[in-house]
Protein backbone atom coordinates (compact mmCIF):
# COMPACT_ATOMS: atom_id res chain seq x y z
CA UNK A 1 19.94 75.61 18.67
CA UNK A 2 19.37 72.88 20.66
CA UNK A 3 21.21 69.89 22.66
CA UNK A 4 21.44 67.83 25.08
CA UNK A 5 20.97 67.84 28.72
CA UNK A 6 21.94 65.16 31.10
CA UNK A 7 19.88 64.71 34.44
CA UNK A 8 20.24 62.82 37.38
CA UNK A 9 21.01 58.99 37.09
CA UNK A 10 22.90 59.60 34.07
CA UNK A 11 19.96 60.11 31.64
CA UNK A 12 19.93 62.12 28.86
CA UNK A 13 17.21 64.35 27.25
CA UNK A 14 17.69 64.39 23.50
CA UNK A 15 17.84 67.64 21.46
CA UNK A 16 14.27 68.84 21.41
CA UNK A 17 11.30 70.59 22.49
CA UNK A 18 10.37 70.17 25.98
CA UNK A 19 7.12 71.38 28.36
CA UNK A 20 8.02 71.99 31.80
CA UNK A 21 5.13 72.10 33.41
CA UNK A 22 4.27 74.32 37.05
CA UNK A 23 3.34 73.16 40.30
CA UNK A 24 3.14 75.71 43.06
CA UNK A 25 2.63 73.84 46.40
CA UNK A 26 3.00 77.63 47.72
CA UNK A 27 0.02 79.94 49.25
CA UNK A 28 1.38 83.16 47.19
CA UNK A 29 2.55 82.60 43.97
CA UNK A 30 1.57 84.95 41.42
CA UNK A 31 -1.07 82.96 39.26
CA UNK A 32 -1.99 79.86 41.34
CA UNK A 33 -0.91 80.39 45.11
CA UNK A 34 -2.97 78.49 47.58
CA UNK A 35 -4.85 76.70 44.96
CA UNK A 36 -2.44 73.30 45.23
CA UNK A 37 -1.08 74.22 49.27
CA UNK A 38 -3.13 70.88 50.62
CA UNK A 39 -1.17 67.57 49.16
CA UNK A 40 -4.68 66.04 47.49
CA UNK A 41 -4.78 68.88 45.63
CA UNK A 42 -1.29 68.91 44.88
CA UNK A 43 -1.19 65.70 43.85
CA UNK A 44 -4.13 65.57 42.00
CA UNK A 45 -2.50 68.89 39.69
CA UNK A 46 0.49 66.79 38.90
CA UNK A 47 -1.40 63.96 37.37
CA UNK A 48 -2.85 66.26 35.63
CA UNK A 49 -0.05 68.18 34.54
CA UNK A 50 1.76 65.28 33.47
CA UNK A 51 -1.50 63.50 31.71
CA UNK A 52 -1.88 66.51 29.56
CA UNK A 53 1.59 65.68 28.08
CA UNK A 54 4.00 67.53 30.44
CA UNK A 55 7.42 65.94 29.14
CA UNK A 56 9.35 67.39 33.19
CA UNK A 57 6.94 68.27 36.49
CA UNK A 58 8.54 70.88 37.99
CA UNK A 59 7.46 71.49 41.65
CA UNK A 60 8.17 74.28 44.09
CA UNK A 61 7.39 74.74 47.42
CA UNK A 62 8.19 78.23 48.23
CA UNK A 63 7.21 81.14 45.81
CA UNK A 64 10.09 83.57 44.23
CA UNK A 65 7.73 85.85 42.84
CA UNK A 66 8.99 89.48 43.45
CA UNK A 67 8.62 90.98 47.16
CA UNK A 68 7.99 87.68 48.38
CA UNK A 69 8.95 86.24 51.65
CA UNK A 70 11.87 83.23 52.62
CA UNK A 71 10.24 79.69 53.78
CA UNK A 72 12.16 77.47 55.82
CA UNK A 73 13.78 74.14 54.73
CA UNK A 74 11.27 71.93 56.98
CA UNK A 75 7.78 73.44 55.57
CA UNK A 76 9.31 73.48 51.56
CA UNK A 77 9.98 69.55 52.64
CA UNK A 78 6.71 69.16 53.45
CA UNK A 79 5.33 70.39 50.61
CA UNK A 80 7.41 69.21 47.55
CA UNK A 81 8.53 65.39 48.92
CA UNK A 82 4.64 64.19 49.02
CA UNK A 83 4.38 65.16 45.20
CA UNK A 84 7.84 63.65 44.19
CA UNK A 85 7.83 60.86 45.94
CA UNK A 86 4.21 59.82 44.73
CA UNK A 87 4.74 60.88 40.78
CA UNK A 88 8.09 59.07 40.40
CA UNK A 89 6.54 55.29 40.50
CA UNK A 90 3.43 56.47 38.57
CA UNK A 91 5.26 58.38 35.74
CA UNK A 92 8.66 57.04 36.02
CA UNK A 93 9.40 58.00 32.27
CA UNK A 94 9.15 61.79 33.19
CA UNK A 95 11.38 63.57 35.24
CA UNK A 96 10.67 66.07 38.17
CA UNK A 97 12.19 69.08 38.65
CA UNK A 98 13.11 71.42 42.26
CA UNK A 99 12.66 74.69 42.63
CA UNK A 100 14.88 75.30 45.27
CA UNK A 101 17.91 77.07 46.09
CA UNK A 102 18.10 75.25 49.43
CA UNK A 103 21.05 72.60 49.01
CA UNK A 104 19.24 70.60 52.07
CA UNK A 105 15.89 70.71 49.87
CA UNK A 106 17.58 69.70 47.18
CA UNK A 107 19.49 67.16 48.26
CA UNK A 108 16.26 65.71 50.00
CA UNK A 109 14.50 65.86 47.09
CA UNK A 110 16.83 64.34 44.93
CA UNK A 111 17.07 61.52 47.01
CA UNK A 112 13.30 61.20 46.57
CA UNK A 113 13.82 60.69 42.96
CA UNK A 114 13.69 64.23 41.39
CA UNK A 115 15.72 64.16 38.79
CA UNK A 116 16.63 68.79 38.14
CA UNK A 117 17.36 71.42 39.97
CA UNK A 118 15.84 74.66 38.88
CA UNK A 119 17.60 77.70 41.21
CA UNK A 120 17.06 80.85 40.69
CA UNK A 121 19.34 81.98 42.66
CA UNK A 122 22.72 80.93 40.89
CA UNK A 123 23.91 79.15 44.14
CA UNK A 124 24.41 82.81 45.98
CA UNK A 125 21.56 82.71 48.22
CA UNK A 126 23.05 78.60 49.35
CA UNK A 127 26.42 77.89 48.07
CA UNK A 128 26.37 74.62 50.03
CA UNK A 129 23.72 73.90 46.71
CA UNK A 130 26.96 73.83 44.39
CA UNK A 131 28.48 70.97 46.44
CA UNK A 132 24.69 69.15 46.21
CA UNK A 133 24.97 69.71 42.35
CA UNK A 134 28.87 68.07 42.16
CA UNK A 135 27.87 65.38 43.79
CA UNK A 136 24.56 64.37 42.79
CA UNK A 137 25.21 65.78 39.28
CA UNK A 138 21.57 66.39 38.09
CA UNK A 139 20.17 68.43 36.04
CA UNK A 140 20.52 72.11 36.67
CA UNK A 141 18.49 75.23 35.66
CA UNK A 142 21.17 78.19 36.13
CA UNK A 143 18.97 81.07 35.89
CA UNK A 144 20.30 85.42 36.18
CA UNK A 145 18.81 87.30 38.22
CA UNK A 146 19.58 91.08 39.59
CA UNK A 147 19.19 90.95 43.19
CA UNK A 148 16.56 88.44 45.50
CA UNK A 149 13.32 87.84 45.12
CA UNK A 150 12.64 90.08 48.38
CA UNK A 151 14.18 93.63 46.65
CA UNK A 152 14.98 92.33 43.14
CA UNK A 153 12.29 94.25 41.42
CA UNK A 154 12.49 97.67 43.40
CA UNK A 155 14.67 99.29 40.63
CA UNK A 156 16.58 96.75 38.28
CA UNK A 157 19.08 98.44 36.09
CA UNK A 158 20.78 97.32 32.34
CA UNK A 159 22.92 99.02 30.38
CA UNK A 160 22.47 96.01 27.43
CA UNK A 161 20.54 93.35 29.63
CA UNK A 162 21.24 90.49 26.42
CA UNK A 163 25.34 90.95 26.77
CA UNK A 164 25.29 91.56 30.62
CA UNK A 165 23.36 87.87 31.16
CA UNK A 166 25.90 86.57 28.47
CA UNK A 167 28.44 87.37 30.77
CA UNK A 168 27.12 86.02 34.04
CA UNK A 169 26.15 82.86 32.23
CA UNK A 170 29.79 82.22 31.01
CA UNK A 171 31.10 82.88 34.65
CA UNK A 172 28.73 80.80 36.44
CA UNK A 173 29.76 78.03 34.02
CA UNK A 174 32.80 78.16 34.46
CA UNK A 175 32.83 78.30 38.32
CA UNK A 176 30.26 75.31 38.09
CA UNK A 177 32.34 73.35 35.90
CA UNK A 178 35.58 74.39 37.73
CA UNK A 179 33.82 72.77 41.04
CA UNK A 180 32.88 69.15 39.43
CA UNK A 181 29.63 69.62 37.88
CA UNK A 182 29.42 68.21 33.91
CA UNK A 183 28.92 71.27 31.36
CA UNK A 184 26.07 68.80 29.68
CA UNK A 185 24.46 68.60 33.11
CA UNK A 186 23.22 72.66 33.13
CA UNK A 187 20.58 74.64 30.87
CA UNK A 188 20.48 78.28 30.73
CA UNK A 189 17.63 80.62 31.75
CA UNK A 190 17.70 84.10 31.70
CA UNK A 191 15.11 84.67 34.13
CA UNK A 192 12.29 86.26 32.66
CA UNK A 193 10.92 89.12 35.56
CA UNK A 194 13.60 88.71 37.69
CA UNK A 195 15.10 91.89 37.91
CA UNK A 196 14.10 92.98 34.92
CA UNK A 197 12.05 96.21 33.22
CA UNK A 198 9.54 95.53 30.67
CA UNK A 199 12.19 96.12 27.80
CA UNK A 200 14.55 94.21 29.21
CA UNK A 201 12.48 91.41 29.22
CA UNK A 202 11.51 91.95 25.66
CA UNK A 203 15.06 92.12 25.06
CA UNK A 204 15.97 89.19 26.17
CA UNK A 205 13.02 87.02 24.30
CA UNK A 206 13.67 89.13 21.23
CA UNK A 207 17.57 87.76 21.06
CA UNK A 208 16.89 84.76 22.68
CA UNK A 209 19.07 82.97 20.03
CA UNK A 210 22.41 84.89 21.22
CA UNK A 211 22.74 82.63 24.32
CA UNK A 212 23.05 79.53 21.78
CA UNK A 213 26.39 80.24 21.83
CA UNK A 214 26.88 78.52 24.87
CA UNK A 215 25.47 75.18 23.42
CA UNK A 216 23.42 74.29 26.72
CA UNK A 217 19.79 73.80 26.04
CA UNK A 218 17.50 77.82 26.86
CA UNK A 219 14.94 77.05 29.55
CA UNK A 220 12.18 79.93 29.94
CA UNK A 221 9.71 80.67 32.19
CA UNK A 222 7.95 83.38 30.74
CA UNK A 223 4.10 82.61 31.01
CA UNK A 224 1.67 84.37 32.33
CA UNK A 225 4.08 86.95 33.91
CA UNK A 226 3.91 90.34 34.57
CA UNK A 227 5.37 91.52 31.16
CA UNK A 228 2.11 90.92 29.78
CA UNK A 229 0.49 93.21 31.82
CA UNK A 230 3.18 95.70 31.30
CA UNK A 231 3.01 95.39 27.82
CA UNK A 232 -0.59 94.32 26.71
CA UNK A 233 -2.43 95.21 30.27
CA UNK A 234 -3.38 91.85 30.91
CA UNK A 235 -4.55 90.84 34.40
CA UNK A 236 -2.70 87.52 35.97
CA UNK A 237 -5.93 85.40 34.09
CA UNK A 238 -5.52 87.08 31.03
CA UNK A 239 -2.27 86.62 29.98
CA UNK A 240 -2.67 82.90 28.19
CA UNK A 241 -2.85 84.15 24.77
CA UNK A 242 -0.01 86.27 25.23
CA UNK A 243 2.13 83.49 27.15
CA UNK A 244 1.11 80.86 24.11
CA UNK A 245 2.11 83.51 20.89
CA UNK A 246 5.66 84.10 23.10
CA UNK A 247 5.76 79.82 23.29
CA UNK A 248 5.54 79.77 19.54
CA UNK A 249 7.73 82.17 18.22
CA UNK A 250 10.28 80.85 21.23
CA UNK A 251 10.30 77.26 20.31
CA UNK A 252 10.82 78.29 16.22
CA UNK A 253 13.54 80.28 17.33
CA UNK A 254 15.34 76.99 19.11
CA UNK A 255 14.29 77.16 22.58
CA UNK A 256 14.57 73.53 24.29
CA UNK A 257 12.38 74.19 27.49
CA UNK A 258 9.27 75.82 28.14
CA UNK A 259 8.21 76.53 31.50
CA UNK A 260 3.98 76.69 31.52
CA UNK A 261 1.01 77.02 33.37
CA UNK A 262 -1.26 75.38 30.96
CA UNK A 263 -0.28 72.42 29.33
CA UNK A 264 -2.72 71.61 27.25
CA UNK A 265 -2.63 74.94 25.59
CA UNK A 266 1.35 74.87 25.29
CA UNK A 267 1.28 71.29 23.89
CA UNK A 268 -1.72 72.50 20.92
CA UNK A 269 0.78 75.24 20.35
CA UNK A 270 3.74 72.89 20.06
CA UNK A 271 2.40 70.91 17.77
CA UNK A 272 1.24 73.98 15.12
CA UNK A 273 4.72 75.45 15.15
CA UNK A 274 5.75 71.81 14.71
CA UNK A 275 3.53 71.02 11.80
CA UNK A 276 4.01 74.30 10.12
CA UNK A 277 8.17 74.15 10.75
CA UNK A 278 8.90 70.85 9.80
CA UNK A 279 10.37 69.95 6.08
CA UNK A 280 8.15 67.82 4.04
CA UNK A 281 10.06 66.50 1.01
CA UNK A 282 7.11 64.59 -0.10
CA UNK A 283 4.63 67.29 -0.34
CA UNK A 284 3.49 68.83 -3.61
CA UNK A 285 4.36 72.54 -3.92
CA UNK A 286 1.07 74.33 -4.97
């Protein structure tokens, strides 16, 4: 299932399929880390990103991958306002995404014409972020999570990892909505790889279609993760094929968001499941 998510400035992105496409301005991020740290370079990727079809640029200037270390406010400024404020005149038609839990970075950033916040923190690493969200009211990636970045893959534990997000995603709704942000504003992720065992992971993508329930639009952010490795024994450059087959059978299931590396690969496999998915009253049965 799919719907509607409002963003920032009161705009509203239909019911669809939409490619969220990475930029790490970080030195340590799991697949690209230091390869966009200088701002030409940055730049230079989100053109890119956003000429291969990229329908949201979502930027992040400090890396959450697991066992990674905290960056200040001032130095994540530095490296995501450059790339926002740049983009927004060039592609105005395309919004940009934060990935921050920092209510000062994303207040900043907002005010540089960024149009989501994607947290993956839930607002419990900042809660000053919640009163950011009410009164900016942007878009808003609530993502689970068991534990920080720092610890949060030393020993992750489920009992029935699908019903356990369920739950946190219907309380952190309702404490969001309870403080003044709009239900239509937020999309759910469950937060592929953090905190999470291989098979919860698979869990998770394998019922993907039980959080539907909560009509908000599924974001995921599952490619070129560590799953693959577990699973398939992939190294970090290996793991395309693997990330594009998940994409497909996500988006036919109803997911609204896909979080990529490669564009241009996601939006070839878009169009497929597309193509083969979509009813053709016209055509001939052979």
């Amino acid at each position: 299932m799919r719907a509607e998510w409002r963003i920032a400035g009161d705009r509203v992105l239909e019911p669809g399929t939409y490619v969220a496409g990475v930029l790490n301005v970080t030195p340590n991020s799991f697949y690209d880390g230091g390869n966009y740290l200088a701002s030409d370079a940055a730049l230079a990727r989100a053109r890119e990103i956003l000429t291969q079809g990229a329908d949201i640029l979502d930027v992040g200037g400090e890396s959450t991958r697991p066992f990674s270390g905290r960056v200040g406010k001032n130095e994540e400024l530095e490296r995501v306002l450059p790339v926002i404020r740049e983009v927004r005149p060039e592609f105005p038609d395309r919004p940009v995404s934060v990935d921050t839990y920092k209510a000062d970075t994303a207040r900043e950033a907002l005010d540089a014409g960024a149009s989501i916040v994607n947290d993956v923190t839930a607002c419990s690493l900042d809660p000053g972020l919640r009163e950011v969200l009410v009164q900016y009211q942007p878009g808003y990636v609530l993502m689970h999570s068991q534990g920080r970045p720092e610890d949060m893959q030393k020993d992750p534990c489920y009992s029935d990892p699908v019903s356990e997000i369920s739950a946190f995603f219907e309380s952190e709704l309702n404490r969001l909505t309870r403080a003044g942000l709009a239900q239509e504003c937020i999309s759910l992720d469950p937060g592929i790889g953090f905190g999470k065992r291989l098979e919860d992971n698979l869990a998770i993508l394998r019922h993907i279609e039980h959080f539907f329930c909560f009509g908000r639009p599924i974001f995921i952010g599952q490619s070129n993760k560590s799953l693959w490795q577990k699973l398939l024994g992939l190294g970090p450059d290996q793991r395309q094929n693997a990330t594009q087959v998940a994409t497909a059978l996500l988006a036919e299931k109803g997911v609204s968001v896909h979080r990529v590396h490669e564009v241009d690969l996601t939006m070839q496999t878009l169009t497929i499941v597309n193509e083969l998915t979509r009813p053709n009253k016209d055509e001939a049965h052979v």
